[in-house]
PDB file of N, CA and C in Angstrom:
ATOM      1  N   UNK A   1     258.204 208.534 -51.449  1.00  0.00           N
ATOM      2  CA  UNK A   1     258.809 209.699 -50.856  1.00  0.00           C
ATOM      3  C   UNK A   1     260.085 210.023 -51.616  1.00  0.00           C
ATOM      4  N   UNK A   2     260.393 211.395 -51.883  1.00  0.00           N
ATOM      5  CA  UNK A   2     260.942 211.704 -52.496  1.00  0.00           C
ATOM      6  C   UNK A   2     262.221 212.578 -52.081  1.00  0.00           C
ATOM      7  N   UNK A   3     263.540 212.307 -51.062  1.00  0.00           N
ATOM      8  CA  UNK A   3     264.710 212.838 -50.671  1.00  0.00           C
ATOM      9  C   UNK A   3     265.726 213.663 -50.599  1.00  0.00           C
ATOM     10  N   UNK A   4     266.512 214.520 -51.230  1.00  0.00           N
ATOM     11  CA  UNK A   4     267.385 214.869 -51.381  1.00  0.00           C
ATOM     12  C   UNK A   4     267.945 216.245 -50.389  1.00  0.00           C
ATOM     13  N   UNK A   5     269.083 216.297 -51.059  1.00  0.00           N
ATOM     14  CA  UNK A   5     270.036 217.761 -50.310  1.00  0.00           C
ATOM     15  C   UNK A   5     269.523 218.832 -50.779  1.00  0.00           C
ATOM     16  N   UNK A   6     269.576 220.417 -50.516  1.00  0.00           N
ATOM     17  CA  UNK A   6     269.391 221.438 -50.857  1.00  0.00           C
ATOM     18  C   UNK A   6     271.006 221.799 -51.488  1.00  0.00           C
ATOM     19  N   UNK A   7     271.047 222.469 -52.157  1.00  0.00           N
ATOM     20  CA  UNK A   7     271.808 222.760 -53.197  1.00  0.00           C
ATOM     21  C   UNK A   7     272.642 224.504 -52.921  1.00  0.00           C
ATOM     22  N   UNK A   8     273.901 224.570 -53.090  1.00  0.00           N
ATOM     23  CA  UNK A   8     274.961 225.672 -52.437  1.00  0.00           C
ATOM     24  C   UNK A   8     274.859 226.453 -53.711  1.00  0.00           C
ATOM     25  N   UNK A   9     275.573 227.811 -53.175  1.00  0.00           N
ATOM     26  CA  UNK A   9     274.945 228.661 -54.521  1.00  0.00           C
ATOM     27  C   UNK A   9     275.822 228.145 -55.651  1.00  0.00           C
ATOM     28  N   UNK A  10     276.943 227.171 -55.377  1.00  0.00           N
ATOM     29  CA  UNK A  10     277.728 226.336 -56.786  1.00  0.00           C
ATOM     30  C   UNK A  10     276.687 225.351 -57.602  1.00  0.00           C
ATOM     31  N   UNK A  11     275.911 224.757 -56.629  1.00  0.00           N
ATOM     32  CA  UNK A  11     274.876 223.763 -57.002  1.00  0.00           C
ATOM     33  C   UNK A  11     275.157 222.724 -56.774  1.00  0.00           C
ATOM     34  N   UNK A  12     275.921 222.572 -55.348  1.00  0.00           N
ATOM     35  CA  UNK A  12     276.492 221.353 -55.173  1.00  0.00           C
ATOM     36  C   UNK A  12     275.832 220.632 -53.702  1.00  0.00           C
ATOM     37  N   UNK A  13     275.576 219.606 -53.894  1.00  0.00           N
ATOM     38  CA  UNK A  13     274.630 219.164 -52.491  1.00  0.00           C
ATOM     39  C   UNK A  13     274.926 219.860 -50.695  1.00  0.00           C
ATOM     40  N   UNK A  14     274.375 220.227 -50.281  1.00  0.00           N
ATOM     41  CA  UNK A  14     274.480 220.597 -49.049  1.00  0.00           C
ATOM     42  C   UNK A  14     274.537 219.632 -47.639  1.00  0.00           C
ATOM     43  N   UNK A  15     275.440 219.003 -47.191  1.00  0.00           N
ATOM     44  CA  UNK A  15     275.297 217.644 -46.172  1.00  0.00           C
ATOM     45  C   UNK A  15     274.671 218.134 -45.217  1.00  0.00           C
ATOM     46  N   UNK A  16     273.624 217.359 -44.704  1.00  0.00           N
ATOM     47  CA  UNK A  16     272.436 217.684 -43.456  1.00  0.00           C
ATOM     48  C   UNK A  16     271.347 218.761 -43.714  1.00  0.00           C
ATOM     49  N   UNK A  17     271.403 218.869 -45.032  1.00  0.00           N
ATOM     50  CA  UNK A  17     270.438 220.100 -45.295  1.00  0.00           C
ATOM     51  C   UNK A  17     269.429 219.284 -46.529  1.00  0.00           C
ATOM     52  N   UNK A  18     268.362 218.788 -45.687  1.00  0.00           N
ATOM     53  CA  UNK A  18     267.494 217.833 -47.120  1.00  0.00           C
ATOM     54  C   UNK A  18     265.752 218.452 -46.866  1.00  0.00           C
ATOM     55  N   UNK A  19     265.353 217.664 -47.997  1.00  0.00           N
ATOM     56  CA  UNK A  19     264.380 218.474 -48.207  1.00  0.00           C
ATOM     57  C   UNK A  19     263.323 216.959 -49.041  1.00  0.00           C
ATOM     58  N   UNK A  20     262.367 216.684 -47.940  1.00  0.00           N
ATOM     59  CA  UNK A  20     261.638 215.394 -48.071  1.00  0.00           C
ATOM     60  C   UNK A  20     260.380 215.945 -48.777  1.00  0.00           C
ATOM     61  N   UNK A  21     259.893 214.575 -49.712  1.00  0.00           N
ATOM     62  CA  UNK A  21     258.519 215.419 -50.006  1.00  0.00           C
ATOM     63  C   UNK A  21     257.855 214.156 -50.361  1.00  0.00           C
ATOM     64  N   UNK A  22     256.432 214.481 -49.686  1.00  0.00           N
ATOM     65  CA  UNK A  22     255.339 213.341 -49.975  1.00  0.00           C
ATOM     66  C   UNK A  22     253.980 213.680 -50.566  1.00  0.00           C
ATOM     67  N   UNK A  23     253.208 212.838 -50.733  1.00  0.00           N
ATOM     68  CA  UNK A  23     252.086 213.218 -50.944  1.00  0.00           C
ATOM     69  C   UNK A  23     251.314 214.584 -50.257  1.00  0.00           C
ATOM     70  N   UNK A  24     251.644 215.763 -50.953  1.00  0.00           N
ATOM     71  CA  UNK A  24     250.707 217.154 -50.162  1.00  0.00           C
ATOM     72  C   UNK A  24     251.517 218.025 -49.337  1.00  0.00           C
ATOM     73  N   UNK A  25     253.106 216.806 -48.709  1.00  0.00           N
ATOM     74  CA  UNK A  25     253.748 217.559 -47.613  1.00  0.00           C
ATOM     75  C   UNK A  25     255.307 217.678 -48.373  1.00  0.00           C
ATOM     76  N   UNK A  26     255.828 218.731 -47.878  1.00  0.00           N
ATOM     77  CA  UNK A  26     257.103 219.449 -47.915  1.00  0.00           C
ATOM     78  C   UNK A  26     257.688 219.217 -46.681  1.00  0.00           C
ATOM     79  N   UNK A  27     258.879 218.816 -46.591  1.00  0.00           N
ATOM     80  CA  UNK A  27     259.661 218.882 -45.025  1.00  0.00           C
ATOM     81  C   UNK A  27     261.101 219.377 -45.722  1.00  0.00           C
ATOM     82  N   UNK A  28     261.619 220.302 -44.290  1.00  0.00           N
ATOM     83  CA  UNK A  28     262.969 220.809 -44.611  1.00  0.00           C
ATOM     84  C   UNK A  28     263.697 219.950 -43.320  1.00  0.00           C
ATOM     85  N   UNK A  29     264.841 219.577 -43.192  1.00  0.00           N
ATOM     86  CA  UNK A  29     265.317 218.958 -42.392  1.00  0.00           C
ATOM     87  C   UNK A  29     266.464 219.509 -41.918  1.00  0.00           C
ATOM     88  N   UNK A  30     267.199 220.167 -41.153  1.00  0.00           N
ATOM     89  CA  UNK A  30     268.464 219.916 -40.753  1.00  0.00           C
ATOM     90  C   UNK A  30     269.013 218.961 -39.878  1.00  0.00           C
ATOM     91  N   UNK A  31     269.794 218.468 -40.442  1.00  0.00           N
ATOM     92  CA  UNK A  31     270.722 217.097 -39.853  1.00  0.00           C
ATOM     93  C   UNK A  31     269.190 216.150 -39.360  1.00  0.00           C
ATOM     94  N   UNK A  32     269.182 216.100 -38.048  1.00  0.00           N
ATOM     95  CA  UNK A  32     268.032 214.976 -37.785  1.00  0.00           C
ATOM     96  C   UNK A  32     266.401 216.170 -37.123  1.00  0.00           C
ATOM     97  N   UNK A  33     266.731 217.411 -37.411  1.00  0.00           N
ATOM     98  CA  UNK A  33     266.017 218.274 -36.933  1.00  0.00           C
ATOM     99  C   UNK A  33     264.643 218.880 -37.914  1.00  0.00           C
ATOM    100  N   UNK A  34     263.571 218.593 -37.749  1.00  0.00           N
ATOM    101  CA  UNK A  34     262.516 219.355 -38.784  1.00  0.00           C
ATOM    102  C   UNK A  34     262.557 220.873 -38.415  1.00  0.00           C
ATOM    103  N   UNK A  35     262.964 221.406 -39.344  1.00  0.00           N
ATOM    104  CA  UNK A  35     262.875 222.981 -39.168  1.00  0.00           C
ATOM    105  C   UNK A  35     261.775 223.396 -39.769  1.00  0.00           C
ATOM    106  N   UNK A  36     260.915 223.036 -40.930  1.00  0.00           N
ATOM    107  CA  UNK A  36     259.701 223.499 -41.421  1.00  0.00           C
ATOM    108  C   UNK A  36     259.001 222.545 -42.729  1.00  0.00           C
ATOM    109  N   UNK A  37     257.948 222.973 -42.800  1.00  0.00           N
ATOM    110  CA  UNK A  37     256.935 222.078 -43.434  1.00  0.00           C
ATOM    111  C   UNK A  37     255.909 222.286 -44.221  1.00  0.00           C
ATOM    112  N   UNK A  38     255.524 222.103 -45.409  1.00  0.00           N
ATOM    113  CA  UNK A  38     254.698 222.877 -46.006  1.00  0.00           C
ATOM    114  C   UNK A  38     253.386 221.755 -46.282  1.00  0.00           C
ATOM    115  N   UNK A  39     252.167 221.611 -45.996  1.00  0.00           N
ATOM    116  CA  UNK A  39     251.612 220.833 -45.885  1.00  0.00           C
ATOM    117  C   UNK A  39     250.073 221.129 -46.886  1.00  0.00           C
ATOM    118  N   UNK A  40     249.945 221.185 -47.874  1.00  0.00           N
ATOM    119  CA  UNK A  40     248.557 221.734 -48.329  1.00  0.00           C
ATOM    120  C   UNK A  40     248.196 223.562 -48.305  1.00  0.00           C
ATOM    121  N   UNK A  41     249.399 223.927 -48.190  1.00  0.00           N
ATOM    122  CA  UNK A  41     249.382 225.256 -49.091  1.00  0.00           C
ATOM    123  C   UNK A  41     249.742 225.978 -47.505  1.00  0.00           C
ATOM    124  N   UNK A  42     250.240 225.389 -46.520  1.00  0.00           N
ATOM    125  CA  UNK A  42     249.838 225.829 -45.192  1.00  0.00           C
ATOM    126  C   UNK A  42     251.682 225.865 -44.514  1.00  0.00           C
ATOM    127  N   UNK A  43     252.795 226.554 -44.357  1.00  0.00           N
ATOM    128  CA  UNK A  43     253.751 226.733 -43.872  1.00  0.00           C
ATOM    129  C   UNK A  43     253.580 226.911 -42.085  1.00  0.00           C
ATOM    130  N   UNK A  44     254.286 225.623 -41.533  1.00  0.00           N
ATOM    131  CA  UNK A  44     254.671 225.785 -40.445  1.00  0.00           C
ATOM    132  C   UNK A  44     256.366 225.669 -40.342  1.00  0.00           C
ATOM    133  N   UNK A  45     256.918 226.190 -39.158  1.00  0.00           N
ATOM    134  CA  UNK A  45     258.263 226.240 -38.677  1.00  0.00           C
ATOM    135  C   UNK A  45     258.148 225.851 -37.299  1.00  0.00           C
ATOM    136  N   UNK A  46     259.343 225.096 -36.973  1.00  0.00           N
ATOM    137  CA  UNK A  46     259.350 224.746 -35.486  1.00  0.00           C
ATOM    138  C   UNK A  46     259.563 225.975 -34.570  1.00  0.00           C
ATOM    139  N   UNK A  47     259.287 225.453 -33.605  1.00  0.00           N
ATOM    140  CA  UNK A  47     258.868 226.695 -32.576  1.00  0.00           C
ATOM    141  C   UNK A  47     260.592 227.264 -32.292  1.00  0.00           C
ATOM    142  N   UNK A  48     261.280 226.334 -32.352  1.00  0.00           N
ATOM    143  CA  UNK A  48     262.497 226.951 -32.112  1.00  0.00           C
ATOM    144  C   UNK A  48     263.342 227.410 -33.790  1.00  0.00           C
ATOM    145  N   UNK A  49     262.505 227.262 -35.075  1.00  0.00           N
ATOM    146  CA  UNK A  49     263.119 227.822 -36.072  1.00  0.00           C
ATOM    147  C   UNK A  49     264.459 228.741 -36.405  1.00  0.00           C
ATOM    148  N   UNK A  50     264.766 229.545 -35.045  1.00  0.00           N
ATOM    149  CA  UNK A  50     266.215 230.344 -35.331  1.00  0.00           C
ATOM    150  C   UNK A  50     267.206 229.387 -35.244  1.00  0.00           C
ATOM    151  N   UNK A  51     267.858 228.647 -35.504  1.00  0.00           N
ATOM    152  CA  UNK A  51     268.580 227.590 -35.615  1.00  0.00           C
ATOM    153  C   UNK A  51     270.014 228.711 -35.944  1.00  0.00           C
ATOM    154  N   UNK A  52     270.521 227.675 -36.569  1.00  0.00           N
ATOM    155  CA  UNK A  52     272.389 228.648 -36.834  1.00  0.00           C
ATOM    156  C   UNK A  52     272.111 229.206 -38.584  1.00  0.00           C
ATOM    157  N   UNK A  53     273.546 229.905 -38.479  1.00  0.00           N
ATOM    158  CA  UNK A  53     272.842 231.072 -39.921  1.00  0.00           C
ATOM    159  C   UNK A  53     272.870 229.738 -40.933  1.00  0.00           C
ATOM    160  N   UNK A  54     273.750 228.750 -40.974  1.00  0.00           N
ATOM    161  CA  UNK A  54     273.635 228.234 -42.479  1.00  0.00           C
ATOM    162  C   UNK A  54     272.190 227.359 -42.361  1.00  0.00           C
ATOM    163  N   UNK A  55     271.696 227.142 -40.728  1.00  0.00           N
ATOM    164  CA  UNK A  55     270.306 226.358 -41.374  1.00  0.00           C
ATOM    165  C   UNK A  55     269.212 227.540 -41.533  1.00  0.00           C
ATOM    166  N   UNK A  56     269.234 228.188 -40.922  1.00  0.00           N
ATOM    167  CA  UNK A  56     268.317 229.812 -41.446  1.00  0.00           C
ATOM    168  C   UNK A  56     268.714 230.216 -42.869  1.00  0.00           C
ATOM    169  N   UNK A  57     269.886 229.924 -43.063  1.00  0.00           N
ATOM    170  CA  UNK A  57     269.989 230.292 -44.783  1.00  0.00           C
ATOM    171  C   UNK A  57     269.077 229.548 -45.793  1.00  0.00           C
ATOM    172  N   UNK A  58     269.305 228.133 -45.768  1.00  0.00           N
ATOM    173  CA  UNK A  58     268.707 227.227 -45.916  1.00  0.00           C
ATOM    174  C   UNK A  58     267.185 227.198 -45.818  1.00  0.00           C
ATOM    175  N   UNK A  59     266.471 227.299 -44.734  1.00  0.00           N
ATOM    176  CA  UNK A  59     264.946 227.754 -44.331  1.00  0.00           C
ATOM    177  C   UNK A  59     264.664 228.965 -45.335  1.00  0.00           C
ATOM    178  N   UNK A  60     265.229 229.774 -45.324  1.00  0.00           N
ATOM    179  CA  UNK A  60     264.528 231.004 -46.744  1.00  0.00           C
ATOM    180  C   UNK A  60     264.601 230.498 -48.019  1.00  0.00           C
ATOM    181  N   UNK A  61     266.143 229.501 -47.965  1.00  0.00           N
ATOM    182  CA  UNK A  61     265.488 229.195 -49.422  1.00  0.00           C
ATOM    183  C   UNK A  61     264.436 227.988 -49.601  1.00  0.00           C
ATOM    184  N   UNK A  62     264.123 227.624 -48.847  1.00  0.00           N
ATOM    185  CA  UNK A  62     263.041 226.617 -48.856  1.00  0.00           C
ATOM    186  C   UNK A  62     262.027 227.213 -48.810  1.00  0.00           C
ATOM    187  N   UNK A  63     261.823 228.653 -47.806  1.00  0.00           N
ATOM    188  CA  UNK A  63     260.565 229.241 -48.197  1.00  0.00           C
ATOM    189  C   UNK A  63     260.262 230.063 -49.118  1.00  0.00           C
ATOM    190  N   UNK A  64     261.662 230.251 -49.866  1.00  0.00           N
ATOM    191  CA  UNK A  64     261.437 231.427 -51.140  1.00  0.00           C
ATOM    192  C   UNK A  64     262.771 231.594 -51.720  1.00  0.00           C
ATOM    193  N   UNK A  65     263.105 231.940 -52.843  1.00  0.00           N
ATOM    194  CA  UNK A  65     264.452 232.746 -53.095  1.00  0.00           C
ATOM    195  C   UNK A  65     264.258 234.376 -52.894  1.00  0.00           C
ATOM    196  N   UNK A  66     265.695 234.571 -52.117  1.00  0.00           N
ATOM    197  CA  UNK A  66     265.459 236.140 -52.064  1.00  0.00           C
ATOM    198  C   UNK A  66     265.004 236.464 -50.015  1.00  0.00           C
ATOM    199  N   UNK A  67     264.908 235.480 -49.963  1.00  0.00           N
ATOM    200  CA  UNK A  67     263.679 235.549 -47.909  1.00  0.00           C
ATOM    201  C   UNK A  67     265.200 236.057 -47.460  1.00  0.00           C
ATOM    202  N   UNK A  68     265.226 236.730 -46.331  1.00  0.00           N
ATOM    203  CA  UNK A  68     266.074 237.106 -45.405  1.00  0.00           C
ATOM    204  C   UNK A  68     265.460 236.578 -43.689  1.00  0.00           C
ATOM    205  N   UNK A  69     266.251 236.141 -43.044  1.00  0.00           N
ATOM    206  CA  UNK A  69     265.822 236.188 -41.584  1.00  0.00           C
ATOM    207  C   UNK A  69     264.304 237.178 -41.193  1.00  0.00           C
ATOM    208  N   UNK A  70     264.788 238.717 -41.325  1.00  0.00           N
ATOM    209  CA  UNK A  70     263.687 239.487 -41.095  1.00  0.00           C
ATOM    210  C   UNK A  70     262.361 238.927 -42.059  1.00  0.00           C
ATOM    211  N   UNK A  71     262.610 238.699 -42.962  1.00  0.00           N
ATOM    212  CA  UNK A  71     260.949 238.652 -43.675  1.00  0.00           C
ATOM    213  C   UNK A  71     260.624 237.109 -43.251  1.00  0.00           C
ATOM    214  N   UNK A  72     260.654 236.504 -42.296  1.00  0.00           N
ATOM    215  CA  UNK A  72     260.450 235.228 -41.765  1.00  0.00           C
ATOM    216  C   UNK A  72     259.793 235.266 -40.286  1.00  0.00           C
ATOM    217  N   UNK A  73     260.356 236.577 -39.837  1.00  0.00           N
ATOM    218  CA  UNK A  73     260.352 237.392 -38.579  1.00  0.00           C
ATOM    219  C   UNK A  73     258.833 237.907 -38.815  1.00  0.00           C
ATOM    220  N   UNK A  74     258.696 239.140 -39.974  1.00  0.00           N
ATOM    221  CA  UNK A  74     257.246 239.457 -40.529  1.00  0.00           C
ATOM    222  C   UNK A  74     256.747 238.324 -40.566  1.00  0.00           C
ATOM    223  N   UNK A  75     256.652 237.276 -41.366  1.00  0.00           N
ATOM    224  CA  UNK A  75     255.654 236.108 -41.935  1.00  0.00           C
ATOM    225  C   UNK A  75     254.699 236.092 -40.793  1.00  0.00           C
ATOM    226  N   UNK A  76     255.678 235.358 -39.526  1.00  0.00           N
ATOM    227  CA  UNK A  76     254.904 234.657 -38.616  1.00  0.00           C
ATOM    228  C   UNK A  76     254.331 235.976 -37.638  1.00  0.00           C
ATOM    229  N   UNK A  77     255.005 237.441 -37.596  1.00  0.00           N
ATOM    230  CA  UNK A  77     254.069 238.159 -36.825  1.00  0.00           C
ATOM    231  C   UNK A  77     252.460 238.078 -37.414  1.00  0.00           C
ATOM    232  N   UNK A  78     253.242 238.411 -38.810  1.00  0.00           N
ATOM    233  CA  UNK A  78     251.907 238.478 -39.981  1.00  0.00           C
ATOM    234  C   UNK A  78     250.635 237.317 -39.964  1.00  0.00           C
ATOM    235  N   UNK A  79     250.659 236.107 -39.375  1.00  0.00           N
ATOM    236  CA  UNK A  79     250.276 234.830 -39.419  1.00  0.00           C
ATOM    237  C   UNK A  79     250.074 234.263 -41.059  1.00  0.00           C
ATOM    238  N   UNK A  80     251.381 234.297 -41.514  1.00  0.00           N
ATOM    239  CA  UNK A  80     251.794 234.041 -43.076  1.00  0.00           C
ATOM    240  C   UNK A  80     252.751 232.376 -42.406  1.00  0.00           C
ATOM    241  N   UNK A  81     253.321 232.319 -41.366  1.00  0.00           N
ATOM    242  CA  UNK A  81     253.392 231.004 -41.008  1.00  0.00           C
ATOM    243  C   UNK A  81     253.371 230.633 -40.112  1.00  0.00           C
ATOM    244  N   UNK A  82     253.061 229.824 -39.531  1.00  0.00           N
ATOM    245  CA  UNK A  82     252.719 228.908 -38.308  1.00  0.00           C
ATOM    246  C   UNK A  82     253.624 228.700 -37.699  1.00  0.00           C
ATOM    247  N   UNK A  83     253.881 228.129 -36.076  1.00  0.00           N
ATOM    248  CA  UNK A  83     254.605 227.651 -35.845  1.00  0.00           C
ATOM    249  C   UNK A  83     254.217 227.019 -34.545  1.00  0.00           C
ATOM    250  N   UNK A  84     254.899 225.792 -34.789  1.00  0.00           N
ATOM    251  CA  UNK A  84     254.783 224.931 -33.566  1.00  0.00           C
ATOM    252  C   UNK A  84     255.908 224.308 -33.440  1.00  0.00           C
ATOM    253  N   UNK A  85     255.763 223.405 -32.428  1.00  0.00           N
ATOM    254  CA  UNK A  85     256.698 222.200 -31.945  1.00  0.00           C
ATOM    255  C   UNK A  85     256.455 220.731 -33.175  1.00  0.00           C
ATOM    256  N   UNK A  86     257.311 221.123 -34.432  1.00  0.00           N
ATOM    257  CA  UNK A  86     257.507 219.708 -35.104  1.00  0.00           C
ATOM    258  C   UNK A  86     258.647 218.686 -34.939  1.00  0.00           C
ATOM    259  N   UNK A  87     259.222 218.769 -33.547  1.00  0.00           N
ATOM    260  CA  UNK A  87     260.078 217.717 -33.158  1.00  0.00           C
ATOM    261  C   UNK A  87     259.390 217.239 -31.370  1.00  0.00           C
ATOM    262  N   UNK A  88     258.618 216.582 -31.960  1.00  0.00           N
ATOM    263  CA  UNK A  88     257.889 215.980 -30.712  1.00  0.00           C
ATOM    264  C   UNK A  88     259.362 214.813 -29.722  1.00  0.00           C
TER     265      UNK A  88
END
């Protein structure tokens, strides 16, 4: 498994903002919280995904450079991503 921080637009590590990756799966993390997951070509977000702006900042760039809140808003009307409960 493979760890680290997400990176500020200086390029400097982001604390509580990591980004796990394993065999097939993508995880975005804030602090101890899974906010989203990319699993075999397949994007889910937790059901409560609106989190605060710097972890929503964070979540677009994990799902793209360039994503805004609204086009995250489209995705999942769109069923472009999933969402469930990934903090059981």
């Amino acid at each position: 498994m493979k760890i680290y921080n997400m990176q500020s637009d200086n390029g400097n590590p982001v604390p509580n903002q990591f980004v796990y990756e394993t065999e097939g799966k993508t995880v975005f993390r804030s602090y101890d919280t899974v906010i989203a997951e990319e699993d075999n070509g397949t994007t889910t977000l937790d059901l409560k995904w609106n989190y605060s702006n710097t972890t929503t900042k964070y979540l677009c760039r994990f799902l793209g450079e360039g994503l805004k809140k609204k086009d995250i808003e489209k995705g999942i009307a769109a069923g472009k991503y999933k969402v469930k409960n990934l903090n059981n």
